[in-house]
C-alpha atoms as a PDB file:
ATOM      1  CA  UNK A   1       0.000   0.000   0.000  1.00  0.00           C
ATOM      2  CA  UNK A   2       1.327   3.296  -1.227  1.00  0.00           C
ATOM      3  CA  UNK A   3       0.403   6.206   1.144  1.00  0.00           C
ATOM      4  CA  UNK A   4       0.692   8.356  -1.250  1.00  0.00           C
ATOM      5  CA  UNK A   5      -1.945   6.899  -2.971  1.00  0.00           C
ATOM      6  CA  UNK A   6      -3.945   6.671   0.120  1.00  0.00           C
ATOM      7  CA  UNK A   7      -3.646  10.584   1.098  1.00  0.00           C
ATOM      8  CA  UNK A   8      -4.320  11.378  -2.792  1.00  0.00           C
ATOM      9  CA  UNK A   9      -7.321   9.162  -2.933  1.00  0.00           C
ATOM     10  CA  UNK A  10      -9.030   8.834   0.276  1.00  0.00           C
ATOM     11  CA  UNK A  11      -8.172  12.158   2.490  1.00  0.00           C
ATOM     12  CA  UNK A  12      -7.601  14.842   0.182  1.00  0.00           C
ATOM     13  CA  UNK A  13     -11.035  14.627  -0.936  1.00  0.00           C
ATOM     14  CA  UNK A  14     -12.448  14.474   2.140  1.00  0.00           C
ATOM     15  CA  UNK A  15     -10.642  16.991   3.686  1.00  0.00           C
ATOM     16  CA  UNK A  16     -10.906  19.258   0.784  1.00  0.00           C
ATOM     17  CA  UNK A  17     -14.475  19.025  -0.091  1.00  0.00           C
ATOM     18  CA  UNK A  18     -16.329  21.721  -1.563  1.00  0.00           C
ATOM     19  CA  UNK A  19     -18.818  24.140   0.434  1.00  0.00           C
ATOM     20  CA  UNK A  20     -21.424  24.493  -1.465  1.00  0.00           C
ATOM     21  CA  UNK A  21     -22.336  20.875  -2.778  1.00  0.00           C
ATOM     22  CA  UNK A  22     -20.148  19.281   0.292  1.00  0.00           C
ATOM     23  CA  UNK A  23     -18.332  17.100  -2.486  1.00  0.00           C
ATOM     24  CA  UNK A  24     -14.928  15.988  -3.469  1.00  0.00           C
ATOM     25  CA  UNK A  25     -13.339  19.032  -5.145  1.00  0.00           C
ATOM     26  CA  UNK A  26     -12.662  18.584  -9.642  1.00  0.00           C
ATOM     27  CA  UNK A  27     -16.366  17.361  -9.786  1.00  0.00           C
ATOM     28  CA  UNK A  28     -18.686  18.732 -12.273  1.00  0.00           C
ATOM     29  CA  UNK A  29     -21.404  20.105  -9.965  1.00  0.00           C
ATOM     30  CA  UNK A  30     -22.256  23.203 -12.353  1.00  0.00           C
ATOM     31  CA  UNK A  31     -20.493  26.122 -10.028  1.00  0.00           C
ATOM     32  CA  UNK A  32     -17.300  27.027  -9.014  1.00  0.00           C
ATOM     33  CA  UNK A  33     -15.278  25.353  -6.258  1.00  0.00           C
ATOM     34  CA  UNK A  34     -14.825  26.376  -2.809  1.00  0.00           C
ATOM     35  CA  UNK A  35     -12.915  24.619  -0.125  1.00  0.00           C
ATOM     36  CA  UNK A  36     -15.100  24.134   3.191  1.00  0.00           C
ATOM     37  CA  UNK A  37     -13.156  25.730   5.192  1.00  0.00           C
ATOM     38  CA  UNK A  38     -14.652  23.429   8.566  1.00  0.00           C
ATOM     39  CA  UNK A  39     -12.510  20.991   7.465  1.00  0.00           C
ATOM     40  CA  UNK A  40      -9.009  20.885   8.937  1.00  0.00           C
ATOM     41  CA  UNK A  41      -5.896  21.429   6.263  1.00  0.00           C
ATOM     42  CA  UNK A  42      -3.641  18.353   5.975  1.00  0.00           C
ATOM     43  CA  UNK A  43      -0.849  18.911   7.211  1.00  0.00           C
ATOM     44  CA  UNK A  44       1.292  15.004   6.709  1.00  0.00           C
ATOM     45  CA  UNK A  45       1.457  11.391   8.097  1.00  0.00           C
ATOM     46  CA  UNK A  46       3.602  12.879  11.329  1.00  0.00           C
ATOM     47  CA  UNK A  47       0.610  15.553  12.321  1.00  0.00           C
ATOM     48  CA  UNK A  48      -1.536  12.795  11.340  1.00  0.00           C
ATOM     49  CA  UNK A  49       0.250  10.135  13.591  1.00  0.00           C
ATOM     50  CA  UNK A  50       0.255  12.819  16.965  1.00  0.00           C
ATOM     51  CA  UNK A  51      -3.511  13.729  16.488  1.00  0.00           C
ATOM     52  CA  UNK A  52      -3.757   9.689  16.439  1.00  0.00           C
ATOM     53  CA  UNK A  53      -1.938   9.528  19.695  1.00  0.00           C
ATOM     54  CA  UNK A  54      -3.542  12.862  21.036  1.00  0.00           C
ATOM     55  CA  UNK A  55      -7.100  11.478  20.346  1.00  0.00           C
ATOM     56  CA  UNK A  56      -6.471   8.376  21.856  1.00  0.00           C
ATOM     57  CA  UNK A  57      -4.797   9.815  25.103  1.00  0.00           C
ATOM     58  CA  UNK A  58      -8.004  12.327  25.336  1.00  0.00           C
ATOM     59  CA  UNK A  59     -10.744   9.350  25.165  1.00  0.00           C
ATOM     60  CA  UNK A  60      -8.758   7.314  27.900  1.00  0.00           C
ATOM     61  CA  UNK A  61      -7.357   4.745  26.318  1.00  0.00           C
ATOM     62  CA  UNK A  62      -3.865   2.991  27.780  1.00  0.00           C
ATOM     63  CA  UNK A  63      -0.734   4.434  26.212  1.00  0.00           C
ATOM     64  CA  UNK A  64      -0.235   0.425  25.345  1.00  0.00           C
ATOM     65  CA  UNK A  65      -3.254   1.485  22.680  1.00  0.00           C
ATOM     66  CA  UNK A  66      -1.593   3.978  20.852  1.00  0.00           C
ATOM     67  CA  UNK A  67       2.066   2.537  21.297  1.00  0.00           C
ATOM     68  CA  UNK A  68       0.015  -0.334  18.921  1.00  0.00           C
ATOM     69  CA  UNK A  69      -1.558   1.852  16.932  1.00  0.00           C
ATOM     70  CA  UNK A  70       1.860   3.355  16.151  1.00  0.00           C
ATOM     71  CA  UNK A  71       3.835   0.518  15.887  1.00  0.00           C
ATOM     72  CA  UNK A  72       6.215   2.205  18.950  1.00  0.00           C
ATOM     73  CA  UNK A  73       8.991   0.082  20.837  1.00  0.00           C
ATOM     74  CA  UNK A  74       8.513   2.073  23.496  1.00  0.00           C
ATOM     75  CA  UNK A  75       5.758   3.810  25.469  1.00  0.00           C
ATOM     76  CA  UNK A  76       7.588   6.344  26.383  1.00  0.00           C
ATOM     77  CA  UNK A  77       8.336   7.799  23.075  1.00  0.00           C
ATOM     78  CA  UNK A  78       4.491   7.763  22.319  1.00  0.00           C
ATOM     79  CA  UNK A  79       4.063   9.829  25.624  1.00  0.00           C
ATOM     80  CA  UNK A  80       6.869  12.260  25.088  1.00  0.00           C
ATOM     81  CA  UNK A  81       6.905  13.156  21.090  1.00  0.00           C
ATOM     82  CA  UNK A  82       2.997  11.958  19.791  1.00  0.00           C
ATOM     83  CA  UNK A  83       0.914  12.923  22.727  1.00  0.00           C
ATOM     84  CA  UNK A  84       0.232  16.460  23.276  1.00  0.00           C
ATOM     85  CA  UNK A  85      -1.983  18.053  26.364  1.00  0.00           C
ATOM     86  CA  UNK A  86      -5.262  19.525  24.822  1.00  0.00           C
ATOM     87  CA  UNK A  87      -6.338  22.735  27.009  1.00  0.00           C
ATOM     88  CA  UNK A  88      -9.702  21.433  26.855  1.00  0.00           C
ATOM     89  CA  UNK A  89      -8.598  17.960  28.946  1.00  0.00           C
ATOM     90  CA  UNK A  90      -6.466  20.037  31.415  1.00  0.00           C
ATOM     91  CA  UNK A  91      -9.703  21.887  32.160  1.00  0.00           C
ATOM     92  CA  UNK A  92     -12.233  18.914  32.161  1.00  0.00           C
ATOM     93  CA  UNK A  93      -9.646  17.134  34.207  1.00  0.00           C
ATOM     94  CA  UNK A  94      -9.939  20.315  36.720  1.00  0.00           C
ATOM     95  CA  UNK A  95     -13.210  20.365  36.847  1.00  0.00           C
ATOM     96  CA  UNK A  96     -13.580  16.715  37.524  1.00  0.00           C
ATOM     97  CA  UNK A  97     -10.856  17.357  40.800  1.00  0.00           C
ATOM     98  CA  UNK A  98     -13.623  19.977  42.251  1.00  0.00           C
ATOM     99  CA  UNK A  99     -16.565  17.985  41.719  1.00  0.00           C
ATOM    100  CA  UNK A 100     -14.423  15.097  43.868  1.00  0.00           C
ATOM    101  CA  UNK A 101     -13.683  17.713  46.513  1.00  0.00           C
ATOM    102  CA  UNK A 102     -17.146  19.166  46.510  1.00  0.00           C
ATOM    103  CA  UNK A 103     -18.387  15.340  47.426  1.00  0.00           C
ATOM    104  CA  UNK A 104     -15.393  14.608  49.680  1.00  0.00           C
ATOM    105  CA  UNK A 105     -16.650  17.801  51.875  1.00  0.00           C
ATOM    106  CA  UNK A 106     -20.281  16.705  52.440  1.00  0.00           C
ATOM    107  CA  UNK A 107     -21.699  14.711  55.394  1.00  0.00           C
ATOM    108  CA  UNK A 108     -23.412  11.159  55.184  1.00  0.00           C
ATOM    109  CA  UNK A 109     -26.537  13.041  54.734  1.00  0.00           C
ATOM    110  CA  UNK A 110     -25.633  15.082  51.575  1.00  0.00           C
ATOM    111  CA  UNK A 111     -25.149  18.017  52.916  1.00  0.00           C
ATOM    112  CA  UNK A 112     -21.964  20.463  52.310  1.00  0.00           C
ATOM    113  CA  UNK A 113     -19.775  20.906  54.919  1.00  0.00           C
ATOM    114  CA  UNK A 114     -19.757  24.504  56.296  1.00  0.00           C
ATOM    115  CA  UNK A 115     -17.108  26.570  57.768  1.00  0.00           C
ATOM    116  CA  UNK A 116     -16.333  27.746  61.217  1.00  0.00           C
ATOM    117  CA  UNK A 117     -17.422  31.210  60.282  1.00  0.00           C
ATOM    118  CA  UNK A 118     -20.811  29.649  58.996  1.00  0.00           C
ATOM    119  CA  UNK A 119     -21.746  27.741  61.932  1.00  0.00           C
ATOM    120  CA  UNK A 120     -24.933  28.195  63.222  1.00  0.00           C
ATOM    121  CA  UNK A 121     -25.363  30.613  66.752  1.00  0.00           C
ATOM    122  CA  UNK A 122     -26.991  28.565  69.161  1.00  0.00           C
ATOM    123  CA  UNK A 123     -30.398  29.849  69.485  1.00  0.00           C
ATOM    124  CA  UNK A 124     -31.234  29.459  73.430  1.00  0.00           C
END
């Protein structure tokens, strides 16, 4: 299997598709072509290999899964060169902390736990 071929004939048109008919681009579809720009640009098999590894690291799969999916020796090299952080986790993943300290803090009854300074007065 060339990949050539396979870029040329499977994700060029895809990723270049037209915006008005939302086809492959060179088809006769009586107007002129423009590129949908929703689609992302190609930018080669190594951006294409660390979006692999970035997608898989976002949707929680083992590093073992995309050290396989890249053919990698080692883990470690999928980790430090194809996996990026994506904002978007680091956030989710801080939100998901709070929400764990929010539950930690409440009583057996569901109930948040207050602070000293929001204690009740005694009412007698």
């Amino acid at each position: 299997m060339s990949l050539d071929n396979v870029r040329y004939r499977q994700i060029l048109p895809v990723l270049n598709r037209c915006a008005v008919c939302k086809k492959a681009p060179h088809s006769a579809n009586g107007h002129e072509y423009v590129r949908d720009e929703t689609m992302p640009k190609w930018h080669g098999w190594h951006a294409f290999r660390r979006a692999l590894a970035t997608d898989l690291h976002s949707s929680g799969a083992a590093v073992k899964v995309a050290q396989g999916a890249l053919r990698h020796a080692d883990p470690a090299l999928t980790l430090r060169v194809y996996t990026k952080i994506v904002a978007e986790d680091v956030r989710a993943a801080i939100e998901e902390r709070d929400r764990r300290l929010e539950l930690s803090l409440q009583d057996t009854s569901g109930t948040p736990a207050r602070s000293e300074s929001e204690k009740a007065e005694s009412v007698n």
